[in-house]
N, C-alpha and C. Protein backbone atom coordinates (compact mmCIF):
# COMPACT_ATOMS: atom_id res chain seq x y z
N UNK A 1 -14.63 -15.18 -0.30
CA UNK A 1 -14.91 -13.89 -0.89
C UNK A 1 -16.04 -14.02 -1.90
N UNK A 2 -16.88 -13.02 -2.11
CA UNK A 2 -17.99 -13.36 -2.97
C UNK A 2 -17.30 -12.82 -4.09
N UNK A 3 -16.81 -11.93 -4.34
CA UNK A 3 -15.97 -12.14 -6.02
C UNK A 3 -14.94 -11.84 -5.64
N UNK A 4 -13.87 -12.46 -6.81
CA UNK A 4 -12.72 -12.18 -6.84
C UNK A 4 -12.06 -10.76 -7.30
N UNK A 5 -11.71 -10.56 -5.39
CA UNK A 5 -10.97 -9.28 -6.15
C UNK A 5 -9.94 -8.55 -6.34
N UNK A 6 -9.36 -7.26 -7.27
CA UNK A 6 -8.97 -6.92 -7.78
C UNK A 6 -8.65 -5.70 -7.55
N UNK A 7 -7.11 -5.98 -6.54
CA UNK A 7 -6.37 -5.31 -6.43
C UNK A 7 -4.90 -4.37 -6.87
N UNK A 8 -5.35 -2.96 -6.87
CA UNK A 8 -3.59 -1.56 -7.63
C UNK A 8 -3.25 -1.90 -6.31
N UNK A 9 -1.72 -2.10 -6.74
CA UNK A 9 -0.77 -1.90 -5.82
C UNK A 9 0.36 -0.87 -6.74
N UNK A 10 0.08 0.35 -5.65
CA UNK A 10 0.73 0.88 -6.20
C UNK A 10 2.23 1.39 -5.36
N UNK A 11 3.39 1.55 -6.46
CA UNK A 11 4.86 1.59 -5.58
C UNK A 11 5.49 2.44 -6.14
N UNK A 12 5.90 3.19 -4.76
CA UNK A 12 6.67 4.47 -4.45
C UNK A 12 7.92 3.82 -4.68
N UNK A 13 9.09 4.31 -5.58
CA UNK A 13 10.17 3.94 -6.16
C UNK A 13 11.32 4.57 -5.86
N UNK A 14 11.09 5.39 -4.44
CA UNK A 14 12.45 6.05 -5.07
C UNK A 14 13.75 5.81 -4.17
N UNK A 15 13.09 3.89 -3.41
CA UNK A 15 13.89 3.35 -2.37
C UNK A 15 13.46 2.10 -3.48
N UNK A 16 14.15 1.87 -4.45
CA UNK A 16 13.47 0.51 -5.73
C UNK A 16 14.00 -0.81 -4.77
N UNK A 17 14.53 -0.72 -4.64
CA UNK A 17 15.19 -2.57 -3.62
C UNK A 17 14.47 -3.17 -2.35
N UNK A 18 13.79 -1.50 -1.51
CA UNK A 18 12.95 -1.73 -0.26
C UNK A 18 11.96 -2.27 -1.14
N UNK A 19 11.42 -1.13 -2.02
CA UNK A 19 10.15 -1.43 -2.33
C UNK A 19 9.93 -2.94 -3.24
N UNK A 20 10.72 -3.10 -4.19
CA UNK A 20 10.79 -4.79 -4.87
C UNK A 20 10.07 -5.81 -3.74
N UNK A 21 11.37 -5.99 -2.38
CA UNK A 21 10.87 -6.49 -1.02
C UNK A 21 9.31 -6.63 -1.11
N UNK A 22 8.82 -5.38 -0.42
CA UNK A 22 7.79 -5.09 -0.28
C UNK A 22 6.55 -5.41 -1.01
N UNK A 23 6.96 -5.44 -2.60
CA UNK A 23 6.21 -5.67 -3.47
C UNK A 23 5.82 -7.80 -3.64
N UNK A 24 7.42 -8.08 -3.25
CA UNK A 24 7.13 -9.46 -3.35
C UNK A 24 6.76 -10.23 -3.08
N UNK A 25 6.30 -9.53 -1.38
CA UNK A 25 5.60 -10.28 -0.09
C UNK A 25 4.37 -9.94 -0.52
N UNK A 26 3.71 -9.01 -0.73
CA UNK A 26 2.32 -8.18 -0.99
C UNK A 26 2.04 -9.53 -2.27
N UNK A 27 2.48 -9.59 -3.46
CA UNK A 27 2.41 -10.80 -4.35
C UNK A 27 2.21 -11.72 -3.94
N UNK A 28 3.12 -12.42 -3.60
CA UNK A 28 2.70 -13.77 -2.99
C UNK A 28 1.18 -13.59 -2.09
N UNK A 29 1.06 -12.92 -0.97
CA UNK A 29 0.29 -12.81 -0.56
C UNK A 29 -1.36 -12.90 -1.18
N UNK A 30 -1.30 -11.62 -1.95
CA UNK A 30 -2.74 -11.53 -3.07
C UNK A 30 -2.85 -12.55 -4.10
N UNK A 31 -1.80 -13.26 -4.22
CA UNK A 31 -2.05 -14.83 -5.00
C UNK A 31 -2.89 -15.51 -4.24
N UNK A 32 -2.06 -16.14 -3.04
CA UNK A 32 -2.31 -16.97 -2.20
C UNK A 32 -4.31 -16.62 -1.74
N UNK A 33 -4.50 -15.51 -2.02
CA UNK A 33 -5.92 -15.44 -1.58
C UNK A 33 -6.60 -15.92 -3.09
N UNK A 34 -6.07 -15.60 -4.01
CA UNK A 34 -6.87 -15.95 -5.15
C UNK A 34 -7.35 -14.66 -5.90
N UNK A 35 -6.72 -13.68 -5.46
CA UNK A 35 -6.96 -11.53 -6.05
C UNK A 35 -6.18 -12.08 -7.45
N UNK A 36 -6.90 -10.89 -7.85
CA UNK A 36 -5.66 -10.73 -9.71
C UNK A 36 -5.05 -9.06 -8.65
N UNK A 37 -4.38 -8.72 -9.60
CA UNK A 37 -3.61 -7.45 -9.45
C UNK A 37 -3.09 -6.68 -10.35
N UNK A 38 -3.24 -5.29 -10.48
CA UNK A 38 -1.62 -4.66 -11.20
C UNK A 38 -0.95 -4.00 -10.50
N UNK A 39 0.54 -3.70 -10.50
CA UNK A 39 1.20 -3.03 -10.31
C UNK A 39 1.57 -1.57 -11.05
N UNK A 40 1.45 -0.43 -10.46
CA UNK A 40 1.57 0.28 -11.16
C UNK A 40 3.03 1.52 -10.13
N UNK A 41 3.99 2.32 -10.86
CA UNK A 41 4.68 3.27 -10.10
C UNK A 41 4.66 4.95 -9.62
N UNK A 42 5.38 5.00 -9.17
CA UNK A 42 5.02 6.52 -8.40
C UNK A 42 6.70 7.06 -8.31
N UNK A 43 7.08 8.30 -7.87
CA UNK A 43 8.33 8.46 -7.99
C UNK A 43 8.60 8.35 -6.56
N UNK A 44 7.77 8.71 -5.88
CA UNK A 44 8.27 8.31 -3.98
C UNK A 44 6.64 8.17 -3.50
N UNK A 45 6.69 8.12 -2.09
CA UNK A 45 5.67 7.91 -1.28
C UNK A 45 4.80 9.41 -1.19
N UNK A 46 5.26 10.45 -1.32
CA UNK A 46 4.38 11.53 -1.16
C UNK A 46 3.46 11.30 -2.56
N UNK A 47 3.45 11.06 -3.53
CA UNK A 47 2.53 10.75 -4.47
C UNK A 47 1.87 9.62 -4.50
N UNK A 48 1.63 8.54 -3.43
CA UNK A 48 0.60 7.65 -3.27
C UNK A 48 -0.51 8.10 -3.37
N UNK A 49 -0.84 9.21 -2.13
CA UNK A 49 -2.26 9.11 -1.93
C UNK A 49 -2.79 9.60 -3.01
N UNK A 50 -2.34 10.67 -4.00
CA UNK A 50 -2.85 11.19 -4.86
C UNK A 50 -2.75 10.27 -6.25
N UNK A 51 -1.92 9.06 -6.79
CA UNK A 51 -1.82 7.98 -7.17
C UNK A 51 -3.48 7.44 -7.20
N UNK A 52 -3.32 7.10 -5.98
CA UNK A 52 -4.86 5.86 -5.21
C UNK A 52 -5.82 6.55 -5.88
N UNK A 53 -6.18 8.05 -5.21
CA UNK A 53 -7.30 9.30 -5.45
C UNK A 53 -7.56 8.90 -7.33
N UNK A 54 -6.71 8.89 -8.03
CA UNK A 54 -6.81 8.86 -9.52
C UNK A 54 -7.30 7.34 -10.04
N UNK A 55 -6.91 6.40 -9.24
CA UNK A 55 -7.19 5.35 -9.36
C UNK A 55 -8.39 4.51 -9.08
N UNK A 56 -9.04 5.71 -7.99
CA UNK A 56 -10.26 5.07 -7.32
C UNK A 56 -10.78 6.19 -8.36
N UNK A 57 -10.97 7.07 -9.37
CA UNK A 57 -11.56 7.67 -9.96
C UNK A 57 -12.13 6.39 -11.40
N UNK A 58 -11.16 5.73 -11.61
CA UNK A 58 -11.40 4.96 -12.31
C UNK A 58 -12.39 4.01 -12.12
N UNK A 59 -12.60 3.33 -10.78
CA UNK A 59 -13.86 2.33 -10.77
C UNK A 59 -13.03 0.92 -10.83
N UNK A 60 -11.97 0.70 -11.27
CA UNK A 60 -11.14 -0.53 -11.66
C UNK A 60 -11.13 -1.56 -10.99
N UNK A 61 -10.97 -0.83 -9.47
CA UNK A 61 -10.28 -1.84 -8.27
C UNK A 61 -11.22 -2.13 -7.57
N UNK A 62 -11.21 -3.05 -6.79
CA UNK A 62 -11.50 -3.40 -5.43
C UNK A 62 -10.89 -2.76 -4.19
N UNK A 63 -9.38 -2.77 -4.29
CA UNK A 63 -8.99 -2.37 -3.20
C UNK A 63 -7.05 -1.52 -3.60
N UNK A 64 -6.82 -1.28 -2.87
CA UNK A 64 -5.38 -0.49 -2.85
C UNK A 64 -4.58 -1.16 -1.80
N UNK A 65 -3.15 -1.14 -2.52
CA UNK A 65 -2.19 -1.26 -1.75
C UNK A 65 -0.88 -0.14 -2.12
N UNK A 66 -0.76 0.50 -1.06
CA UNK A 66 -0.26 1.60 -0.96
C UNK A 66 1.45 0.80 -0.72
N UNK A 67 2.58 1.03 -1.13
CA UNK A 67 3.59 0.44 -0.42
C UNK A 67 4.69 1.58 -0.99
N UNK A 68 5.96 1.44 0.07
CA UNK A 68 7.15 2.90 -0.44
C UNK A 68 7.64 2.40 0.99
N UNK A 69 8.43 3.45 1.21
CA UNK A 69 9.68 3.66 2.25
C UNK A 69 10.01 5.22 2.13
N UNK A 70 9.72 5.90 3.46
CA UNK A 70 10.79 6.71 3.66
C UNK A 70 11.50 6.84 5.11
N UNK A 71 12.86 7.26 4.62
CA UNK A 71 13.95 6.62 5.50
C UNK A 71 14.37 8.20 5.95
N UNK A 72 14.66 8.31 7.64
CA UNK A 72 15.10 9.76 7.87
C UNK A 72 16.15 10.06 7.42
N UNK A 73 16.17 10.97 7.47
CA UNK A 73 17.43 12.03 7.06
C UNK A 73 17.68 13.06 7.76
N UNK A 74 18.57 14.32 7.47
CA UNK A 74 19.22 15.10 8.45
C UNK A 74 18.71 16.36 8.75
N UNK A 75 17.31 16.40 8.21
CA UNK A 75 16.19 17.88 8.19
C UNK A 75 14.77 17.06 8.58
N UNK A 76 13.88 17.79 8.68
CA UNK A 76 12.73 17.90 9.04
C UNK A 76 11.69 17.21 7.97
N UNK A 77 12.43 17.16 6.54
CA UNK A 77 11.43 16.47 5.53
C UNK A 77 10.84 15.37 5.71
N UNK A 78 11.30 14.29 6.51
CA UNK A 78 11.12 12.94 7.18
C UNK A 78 9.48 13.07 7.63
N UNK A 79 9.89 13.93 8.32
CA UNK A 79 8.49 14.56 8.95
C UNK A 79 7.28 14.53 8.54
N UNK A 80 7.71 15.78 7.82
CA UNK A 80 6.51 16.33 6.73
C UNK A 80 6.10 14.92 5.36
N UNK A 81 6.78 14.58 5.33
CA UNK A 81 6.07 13.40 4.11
C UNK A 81 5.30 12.13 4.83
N UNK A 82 5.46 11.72 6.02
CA UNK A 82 5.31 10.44 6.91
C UNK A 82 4.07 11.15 7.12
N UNK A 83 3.92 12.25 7.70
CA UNK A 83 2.69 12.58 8.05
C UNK A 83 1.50 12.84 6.85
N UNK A 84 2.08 13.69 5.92
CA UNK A 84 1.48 13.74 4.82
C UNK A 84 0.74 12.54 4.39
N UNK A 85 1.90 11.73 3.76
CA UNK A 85 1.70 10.44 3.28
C UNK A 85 0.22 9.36 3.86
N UNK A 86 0.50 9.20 5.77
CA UNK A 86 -0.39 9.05 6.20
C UNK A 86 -2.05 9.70 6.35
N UNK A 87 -1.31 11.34 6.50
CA UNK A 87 -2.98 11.91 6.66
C UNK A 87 -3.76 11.64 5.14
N UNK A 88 -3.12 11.49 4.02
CA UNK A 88 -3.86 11.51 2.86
C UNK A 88 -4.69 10.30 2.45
N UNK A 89 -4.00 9.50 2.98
CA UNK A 89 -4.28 7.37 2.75
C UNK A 89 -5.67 7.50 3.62
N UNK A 90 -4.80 7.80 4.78
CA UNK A 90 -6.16 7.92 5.61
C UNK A 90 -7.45 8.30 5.35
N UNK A 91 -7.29 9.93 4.86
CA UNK A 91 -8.68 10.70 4.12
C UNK A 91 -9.20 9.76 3.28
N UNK A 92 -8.76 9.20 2.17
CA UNK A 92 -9.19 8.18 1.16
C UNK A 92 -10.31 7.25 1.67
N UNK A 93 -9.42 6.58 2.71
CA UNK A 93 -10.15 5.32 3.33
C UNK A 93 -11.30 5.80 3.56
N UNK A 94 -11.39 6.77 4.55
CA UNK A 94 -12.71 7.79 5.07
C UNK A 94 -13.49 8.39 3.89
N UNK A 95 -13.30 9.00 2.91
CA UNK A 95 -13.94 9.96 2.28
C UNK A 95 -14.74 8.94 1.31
N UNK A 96 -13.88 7.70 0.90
CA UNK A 96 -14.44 7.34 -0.41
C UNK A 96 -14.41 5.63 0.10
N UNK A 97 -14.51 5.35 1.24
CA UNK A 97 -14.74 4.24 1.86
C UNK A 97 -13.80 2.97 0.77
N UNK A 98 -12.53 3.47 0.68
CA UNK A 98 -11.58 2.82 -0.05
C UNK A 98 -10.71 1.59 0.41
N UNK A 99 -11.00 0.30 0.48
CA UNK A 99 -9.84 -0.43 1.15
C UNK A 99 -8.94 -0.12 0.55
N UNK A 100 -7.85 -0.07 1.92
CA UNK A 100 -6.51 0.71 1.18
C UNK A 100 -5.59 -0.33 2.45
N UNK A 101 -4.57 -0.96 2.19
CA UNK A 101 -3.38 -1.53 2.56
C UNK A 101 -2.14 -0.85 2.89
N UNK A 102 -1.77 -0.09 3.85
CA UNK A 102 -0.97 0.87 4.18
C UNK A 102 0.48 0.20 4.24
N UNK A 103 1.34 -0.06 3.10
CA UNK A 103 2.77 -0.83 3.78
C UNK A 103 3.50 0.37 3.34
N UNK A 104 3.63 1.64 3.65
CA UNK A 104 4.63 2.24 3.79
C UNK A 104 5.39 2.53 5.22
N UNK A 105 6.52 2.01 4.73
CA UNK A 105 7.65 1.66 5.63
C UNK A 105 8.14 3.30 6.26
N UNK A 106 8.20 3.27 7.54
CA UNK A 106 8.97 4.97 7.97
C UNK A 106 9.70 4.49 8.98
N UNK A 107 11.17 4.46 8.74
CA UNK A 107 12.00 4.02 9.23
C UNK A 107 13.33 4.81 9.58
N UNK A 108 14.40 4.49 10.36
CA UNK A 108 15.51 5.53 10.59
C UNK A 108 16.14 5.47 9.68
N UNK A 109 16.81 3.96 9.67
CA UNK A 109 17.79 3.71 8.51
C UNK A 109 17.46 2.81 7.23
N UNK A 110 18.26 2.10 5.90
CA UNK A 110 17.79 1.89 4.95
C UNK A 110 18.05 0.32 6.00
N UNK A 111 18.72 -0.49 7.06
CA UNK A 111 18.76 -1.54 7.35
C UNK A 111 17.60 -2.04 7.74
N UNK A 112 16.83 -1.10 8.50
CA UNK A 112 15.50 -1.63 9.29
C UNK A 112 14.73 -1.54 8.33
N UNK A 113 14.81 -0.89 7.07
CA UNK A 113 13.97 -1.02 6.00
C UNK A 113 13.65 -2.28 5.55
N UNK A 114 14.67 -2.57 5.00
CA UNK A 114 15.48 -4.01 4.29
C UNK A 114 14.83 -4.81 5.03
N UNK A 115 14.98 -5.31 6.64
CA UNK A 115 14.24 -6.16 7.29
C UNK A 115 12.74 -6.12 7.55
N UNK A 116 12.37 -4.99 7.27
CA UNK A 116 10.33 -4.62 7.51
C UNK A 116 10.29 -5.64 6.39
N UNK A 117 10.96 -4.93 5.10
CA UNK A 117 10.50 -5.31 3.60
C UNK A 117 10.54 -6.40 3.12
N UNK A 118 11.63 -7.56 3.97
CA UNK A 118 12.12 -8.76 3.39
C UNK A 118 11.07 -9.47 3.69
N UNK A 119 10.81 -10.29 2.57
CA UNK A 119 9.85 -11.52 2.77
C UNK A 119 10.30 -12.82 4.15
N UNK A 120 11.03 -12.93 4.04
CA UNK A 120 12.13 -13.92 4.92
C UNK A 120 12.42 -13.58 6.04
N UNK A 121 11.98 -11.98 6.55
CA UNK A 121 11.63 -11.36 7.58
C UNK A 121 10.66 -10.53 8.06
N UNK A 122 10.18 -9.33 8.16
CA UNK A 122 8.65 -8.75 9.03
C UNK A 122 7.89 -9.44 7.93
N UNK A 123 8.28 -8.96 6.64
CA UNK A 123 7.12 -9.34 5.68
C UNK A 123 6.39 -8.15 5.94
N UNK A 124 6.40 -6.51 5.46
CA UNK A 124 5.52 -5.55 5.98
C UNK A 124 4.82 -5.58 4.66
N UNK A 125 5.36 -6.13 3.71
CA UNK A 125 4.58 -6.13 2.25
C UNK A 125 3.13 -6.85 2.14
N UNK A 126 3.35 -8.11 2.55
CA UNK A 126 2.38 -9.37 3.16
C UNK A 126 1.10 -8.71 4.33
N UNK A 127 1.68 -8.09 5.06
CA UNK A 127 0.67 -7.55 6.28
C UNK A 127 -0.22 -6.56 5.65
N UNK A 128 0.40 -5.56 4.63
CA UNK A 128 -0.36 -4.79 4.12
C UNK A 128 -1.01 -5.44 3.08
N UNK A 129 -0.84 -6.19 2.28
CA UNK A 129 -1.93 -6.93 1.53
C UNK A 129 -2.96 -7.71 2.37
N UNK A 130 -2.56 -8.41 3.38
CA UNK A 130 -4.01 -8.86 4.26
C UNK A 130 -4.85 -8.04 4.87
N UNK A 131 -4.09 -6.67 4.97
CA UNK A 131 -4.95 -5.70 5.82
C UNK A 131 -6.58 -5.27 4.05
N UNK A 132 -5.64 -5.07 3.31
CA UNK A 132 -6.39 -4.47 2.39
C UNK A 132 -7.66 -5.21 1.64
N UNK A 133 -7.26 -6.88 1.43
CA UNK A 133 -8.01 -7.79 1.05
C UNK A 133 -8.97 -8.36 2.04
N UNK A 134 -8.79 -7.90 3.01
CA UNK A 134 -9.84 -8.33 4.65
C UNK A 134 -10.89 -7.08 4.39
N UNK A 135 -9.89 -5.87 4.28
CA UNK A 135 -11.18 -4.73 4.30
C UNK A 135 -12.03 -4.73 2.69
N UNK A 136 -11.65 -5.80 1.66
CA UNK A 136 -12.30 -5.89 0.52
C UNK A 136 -13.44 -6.59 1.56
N UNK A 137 -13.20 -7.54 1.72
CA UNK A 137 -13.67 -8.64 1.91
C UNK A 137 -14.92 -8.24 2.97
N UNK A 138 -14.38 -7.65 3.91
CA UNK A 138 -16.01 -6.36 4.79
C UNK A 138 -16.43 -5.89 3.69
N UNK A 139 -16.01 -5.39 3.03
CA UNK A 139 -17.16 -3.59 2.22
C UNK A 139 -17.72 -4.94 1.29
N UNK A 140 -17.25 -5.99 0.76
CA UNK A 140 -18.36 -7.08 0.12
C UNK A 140 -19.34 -7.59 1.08
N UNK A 141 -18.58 -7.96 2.06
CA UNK A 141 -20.25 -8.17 3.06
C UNK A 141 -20.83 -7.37 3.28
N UNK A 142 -20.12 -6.45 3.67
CA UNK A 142 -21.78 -5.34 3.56
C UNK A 142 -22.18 -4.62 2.70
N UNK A 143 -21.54 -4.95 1.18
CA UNK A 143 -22.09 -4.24 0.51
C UNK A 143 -21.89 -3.22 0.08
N UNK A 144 -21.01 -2.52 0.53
CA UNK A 144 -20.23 -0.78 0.38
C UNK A 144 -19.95 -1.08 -1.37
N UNK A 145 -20.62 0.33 -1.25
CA UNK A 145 -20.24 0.44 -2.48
C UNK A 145 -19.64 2.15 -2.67
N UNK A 146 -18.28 2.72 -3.30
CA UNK A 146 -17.62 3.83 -2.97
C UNK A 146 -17.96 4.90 -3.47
């Protein structure tokens, strides 16, 4: 990497045990490359993207890691936030050429959560930090600047 960088990870809380998981794999991970980091919280996943949006206003980061869980339930809200959640991360990436690390978990139950999230298993925390520190690691080669 030509500088070391310096990644918000920011976490949707309002699944705290998925997300810990999630958070611990993503850690290890952005060590292991040699990133600094902060952690900062959110009350669930529908306030990520707008989280990131405030954060990339700042100039601070290098890159984002988006991480949360939402788990269905017995109405249609499942829905509407998964999509949300996604179409907004997405816009980011696009609008403001943001590496952004997508580990939000959308899952049926809180079990398949638990296993995305566990370090000791998918590791979805870990995947989304390599996704995000790879796309640092392009916009430094070429130069992007946001």
């Amino acid at each position: 990497m030509a500088t070391t960088p310096h990644i918000l990870i920011l976490e949707a809380r309002y699944y705290s045990e998925i997300s810990d998981l999630l958070a611990q794999g993503a850690v290890a991970e952005i060590k292991r490359w040699g990133a600094t980091f902060e952690r900062v919280e959110v009350a669930g996943a529908f306030e990520l993207p707008g989280g990131i949006r405030m954060a990339i206003a700042t100039g601070k980061y290098d890159g984002y890691l988006a991480l949360g869980c939402v788990i269905r339930g017995e109405t249609s809200h499942y829905d509407h936030i998964c999509n949300e959640v996604a179409r907004g991360i997405g816009e980011l990436v696009i609008r403001h050429m943001a590496p952004i690390g997508f580990g939000v978990l959308t899952c049926e139950n809180v079990q398949q959560a638990m296993f995305r999230a566990n370090p000791e298993q998918k590791n979805k925390g870990r995947e989304a930090a390599v996704a995000c520190i790879k796309m640092v690691e392009l916009a430094q080669t070429l130069r992007v600047t946001g």
